[in-house]
Protein backbone atom coordinates (compact mmCIF):
# COMPACT_ATOMS: atom_id res chain seq x y z
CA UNK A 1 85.33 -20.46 54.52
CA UNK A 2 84.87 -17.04 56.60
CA UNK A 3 83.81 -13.57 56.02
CA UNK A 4 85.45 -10.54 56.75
CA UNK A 5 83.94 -6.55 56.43
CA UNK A 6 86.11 -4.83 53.84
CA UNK A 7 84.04 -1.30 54.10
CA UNK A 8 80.12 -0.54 54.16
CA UNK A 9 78.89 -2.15 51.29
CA UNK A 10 81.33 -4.88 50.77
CA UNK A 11 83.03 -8.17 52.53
CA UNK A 12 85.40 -10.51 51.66
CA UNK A 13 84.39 -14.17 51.24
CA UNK A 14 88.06 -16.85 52.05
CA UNK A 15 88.77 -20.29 51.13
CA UNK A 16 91.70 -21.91 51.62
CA UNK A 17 94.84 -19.44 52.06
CA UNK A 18 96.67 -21.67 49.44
CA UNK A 19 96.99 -21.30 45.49
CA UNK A 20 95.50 -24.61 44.04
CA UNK A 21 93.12 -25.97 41.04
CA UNK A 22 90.88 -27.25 44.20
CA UNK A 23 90.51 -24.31 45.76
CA UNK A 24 89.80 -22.38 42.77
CA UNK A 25 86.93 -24.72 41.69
CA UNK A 26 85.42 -23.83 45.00
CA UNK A 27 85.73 -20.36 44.59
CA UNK A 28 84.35 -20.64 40.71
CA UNK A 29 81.24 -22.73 42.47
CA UNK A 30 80.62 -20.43 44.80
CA UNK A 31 80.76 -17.10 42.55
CA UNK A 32 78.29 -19.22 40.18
CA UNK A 33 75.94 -19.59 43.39
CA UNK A 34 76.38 -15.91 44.58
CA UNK A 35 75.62 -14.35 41.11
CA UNK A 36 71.75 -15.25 41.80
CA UNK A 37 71.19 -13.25 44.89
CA UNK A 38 69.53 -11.03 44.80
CA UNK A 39 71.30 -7.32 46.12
CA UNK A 40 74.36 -8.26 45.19
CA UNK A 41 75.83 -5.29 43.10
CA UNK A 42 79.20 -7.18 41.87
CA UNK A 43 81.85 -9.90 42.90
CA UNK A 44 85.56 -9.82 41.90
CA UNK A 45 86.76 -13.62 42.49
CA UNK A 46 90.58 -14.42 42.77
CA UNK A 47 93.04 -17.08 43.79
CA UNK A 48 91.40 -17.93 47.22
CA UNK A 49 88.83 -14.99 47.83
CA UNK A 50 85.36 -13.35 46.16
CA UNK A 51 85.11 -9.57 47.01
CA UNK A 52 81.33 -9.18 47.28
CA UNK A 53 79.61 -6.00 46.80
CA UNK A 54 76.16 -5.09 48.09
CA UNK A 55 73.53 -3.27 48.37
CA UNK A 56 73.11 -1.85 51.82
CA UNK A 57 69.76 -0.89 51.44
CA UNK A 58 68.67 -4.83 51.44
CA UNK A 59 71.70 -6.15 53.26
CA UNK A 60 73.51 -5.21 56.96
CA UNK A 61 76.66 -6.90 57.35
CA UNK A 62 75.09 -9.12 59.85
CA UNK A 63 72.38 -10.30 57.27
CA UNK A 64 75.11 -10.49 54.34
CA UNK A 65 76.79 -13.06 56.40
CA UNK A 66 74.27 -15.09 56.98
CA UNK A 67 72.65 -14.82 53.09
CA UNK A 68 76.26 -15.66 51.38
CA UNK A 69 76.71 -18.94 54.84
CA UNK A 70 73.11 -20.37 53.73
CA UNK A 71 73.45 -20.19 49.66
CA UNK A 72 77.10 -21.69 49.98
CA UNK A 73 76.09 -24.11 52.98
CA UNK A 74 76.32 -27.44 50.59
CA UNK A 75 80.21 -27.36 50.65
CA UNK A 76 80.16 -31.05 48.56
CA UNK A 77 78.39 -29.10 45.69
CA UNK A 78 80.73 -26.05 45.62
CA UNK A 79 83.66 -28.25 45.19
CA UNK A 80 82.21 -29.43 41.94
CA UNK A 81 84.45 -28.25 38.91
CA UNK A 82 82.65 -25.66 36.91
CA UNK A 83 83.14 -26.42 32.92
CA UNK A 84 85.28 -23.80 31.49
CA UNK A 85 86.40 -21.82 28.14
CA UNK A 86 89.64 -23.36 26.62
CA UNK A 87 91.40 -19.85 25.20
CA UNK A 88 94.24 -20.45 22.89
CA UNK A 89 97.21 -17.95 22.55
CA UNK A 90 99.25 -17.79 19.01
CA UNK A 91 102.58 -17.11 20.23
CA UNK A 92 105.95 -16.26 18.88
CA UNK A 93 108.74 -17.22 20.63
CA UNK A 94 112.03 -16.34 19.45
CA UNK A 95 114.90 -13.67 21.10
CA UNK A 96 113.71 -10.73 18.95
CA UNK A 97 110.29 -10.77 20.77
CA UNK A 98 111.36 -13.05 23.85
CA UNK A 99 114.30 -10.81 25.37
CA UNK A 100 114.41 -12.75 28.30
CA UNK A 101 113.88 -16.20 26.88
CA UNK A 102 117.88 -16.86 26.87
CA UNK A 103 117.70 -15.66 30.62
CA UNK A 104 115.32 -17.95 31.12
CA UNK A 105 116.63 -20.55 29.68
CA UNK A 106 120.06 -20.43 31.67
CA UNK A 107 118.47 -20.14 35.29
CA UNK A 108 116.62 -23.39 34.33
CA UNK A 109 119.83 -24.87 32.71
CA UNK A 110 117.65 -25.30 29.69
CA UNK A 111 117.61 -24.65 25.77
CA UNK A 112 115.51 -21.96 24.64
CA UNK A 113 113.93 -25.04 22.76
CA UNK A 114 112.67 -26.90 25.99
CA UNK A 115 111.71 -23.57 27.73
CA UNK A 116 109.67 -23.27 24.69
CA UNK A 117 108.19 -26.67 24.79
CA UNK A 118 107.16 -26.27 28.42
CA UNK A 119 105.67 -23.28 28.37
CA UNK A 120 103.20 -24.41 25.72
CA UNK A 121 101.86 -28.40 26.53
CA UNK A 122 100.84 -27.07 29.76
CA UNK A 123 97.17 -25.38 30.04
CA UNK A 124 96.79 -23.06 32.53
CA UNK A 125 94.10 -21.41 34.46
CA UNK A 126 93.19 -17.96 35.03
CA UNK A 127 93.56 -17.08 38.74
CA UNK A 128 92.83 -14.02 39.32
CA UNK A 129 92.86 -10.77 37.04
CA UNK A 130 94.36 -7.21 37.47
CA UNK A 131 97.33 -4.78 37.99
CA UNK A 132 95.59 -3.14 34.59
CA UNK A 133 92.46 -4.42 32.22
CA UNK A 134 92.83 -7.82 31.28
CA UNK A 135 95.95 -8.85 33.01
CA UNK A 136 94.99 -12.41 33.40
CA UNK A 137 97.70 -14.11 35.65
CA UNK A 138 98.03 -17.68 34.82
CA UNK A 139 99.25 -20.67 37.16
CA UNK A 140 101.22 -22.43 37.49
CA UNK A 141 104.28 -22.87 34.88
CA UNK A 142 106.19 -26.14 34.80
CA UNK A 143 108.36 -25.90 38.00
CA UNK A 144 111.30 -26.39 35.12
CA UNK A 145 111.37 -22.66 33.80
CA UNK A 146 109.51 -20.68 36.49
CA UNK A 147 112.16 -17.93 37.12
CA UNK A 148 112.33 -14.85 39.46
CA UNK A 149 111.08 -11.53 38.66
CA UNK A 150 113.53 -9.24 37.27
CA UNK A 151 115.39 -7.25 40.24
CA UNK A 152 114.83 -3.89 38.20
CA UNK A 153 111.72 -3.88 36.27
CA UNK A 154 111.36 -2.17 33.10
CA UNK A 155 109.97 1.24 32.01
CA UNK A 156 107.98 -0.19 29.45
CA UNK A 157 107.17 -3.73 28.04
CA UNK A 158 105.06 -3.48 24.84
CA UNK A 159 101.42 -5.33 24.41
CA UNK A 160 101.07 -8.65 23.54
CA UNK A 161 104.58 -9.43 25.29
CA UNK A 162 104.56 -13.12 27.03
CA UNK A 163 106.04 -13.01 30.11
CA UNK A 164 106.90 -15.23 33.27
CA UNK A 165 107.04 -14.48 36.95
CA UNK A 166 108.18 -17.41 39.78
CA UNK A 167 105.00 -19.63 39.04
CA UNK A 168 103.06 -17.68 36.73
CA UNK A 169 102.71 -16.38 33.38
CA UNK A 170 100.34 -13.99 32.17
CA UNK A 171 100.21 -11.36 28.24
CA UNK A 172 100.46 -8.05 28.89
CA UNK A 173 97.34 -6.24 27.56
CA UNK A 174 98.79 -2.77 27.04
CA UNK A 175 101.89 -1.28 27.47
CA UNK A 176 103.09 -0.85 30.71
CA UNK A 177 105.92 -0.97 33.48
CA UNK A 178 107.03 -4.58 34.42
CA UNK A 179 108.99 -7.11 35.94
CA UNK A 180 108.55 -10.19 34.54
CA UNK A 181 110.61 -12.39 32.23
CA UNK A 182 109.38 -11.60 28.50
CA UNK A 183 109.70 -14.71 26.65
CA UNK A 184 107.25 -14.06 23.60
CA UNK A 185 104.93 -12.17 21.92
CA UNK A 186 101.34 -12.50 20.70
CA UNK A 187 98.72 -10.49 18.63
CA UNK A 188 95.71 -11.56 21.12
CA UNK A 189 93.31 -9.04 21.34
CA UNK A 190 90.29 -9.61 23.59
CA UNK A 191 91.61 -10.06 27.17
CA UNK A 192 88.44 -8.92 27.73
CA UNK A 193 87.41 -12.47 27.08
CA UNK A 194 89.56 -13.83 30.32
CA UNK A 195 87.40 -14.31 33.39
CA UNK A 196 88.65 -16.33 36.33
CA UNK A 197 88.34 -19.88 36.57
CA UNK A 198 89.08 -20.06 32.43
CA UNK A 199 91.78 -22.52 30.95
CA UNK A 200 94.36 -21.02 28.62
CA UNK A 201 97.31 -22.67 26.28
CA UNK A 202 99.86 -20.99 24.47
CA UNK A 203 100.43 -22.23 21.05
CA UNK A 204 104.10 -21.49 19.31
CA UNK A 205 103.34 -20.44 15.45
């Protein structure tokens, strides 16, 4: 782990520069640890990182350091899985909704019946969130039907679609701009509900 000074009231706490279950259970122990200092105004954890926030009338960057190094100092602990939320996504999957779920498909040299199958007996876990509200991106897809970005992304992909990008998969929580490959669609609501370190599995209805 090392710090790094992002601006005057905030540094950025690293693991391991890599993208892994491990890694992330470190970073979910650690947030868990950091949340009961005292001074600390908010923390944004992600794949490998935890933004931290403070308040610079308690904390210099000097004394930061040395608070976040002493309360994360048992590393055995912090790499102690932290029990999390199973969320499970109703999902349709057919070409109507899915308009890139042939595409898929045919990179993988698939049916649209396996890609299908794939996508939902594996549970995933939310690595980081953003881009907009309650994008939570989800890793890592079945190495069988991850599948590049599209080269020109589209003007608009509606709510709720399903989508895949190289590893990950994720459910667009509003309408928006986007490259991925859309390969269902869901009525899920409260993305507001997705917080890093959480384990989701799509369901095909």
């Amino acid at each position: 782990m090392n710090i790094r000074i992002v601006s005057t009231d905030s540094v950025m706490l690293y693991f391991e520069p890599i993208i892994s279950e491990a890694v992330l259970d470190q970073v979910q122990r650690a947030y868990q640890r950091l949340k009961k200092l005292d001074g600390i105004i908010d923390l944004t954890p992600s794949y490998n990182s935890i933004l931290i926030h403070y308040d610079i009338h308690i904390y210099s960057y000097q004394t930061i350091q040395n608070t976040v190094k002493m309360a994360l100092k048992d590393h055995r602990e912090i790499t102690q899985r932290q029990k999390a939320k199973l969320i499970t996504i109703p999902t349709q999957y057919d070409e109507k909704h899915g308009i890139d779920l042939s595409r898929v498909a045919q990179h993988n040299q698939l049916t649209i019946e396996e890609v299908i199958q794939l996508h939902t007996e594996t549970i995933y876990r939310v690595y980081a969130i953003g881009f907009m509200v309650g994008f939570a991106y989800l890793a890592a897809v079945n190495p069988k039907i991850a599948t590049p970005r599209l080269s020109t992304p589209r003007a608009k992909v509606p709510k709720g679609s399903v989508a895949i990008a190289d590893s990950q998969t994720a459910i667009y929580p509003q309408n928006s701009a986007g490259g991925w490959n859309i390969i269902g669609y869901t009525e899920f609501e409260d993305f507001e509900r997705f917080t890093v370190g959480d384990q989701v599995q799509f369901i095909s209805v």
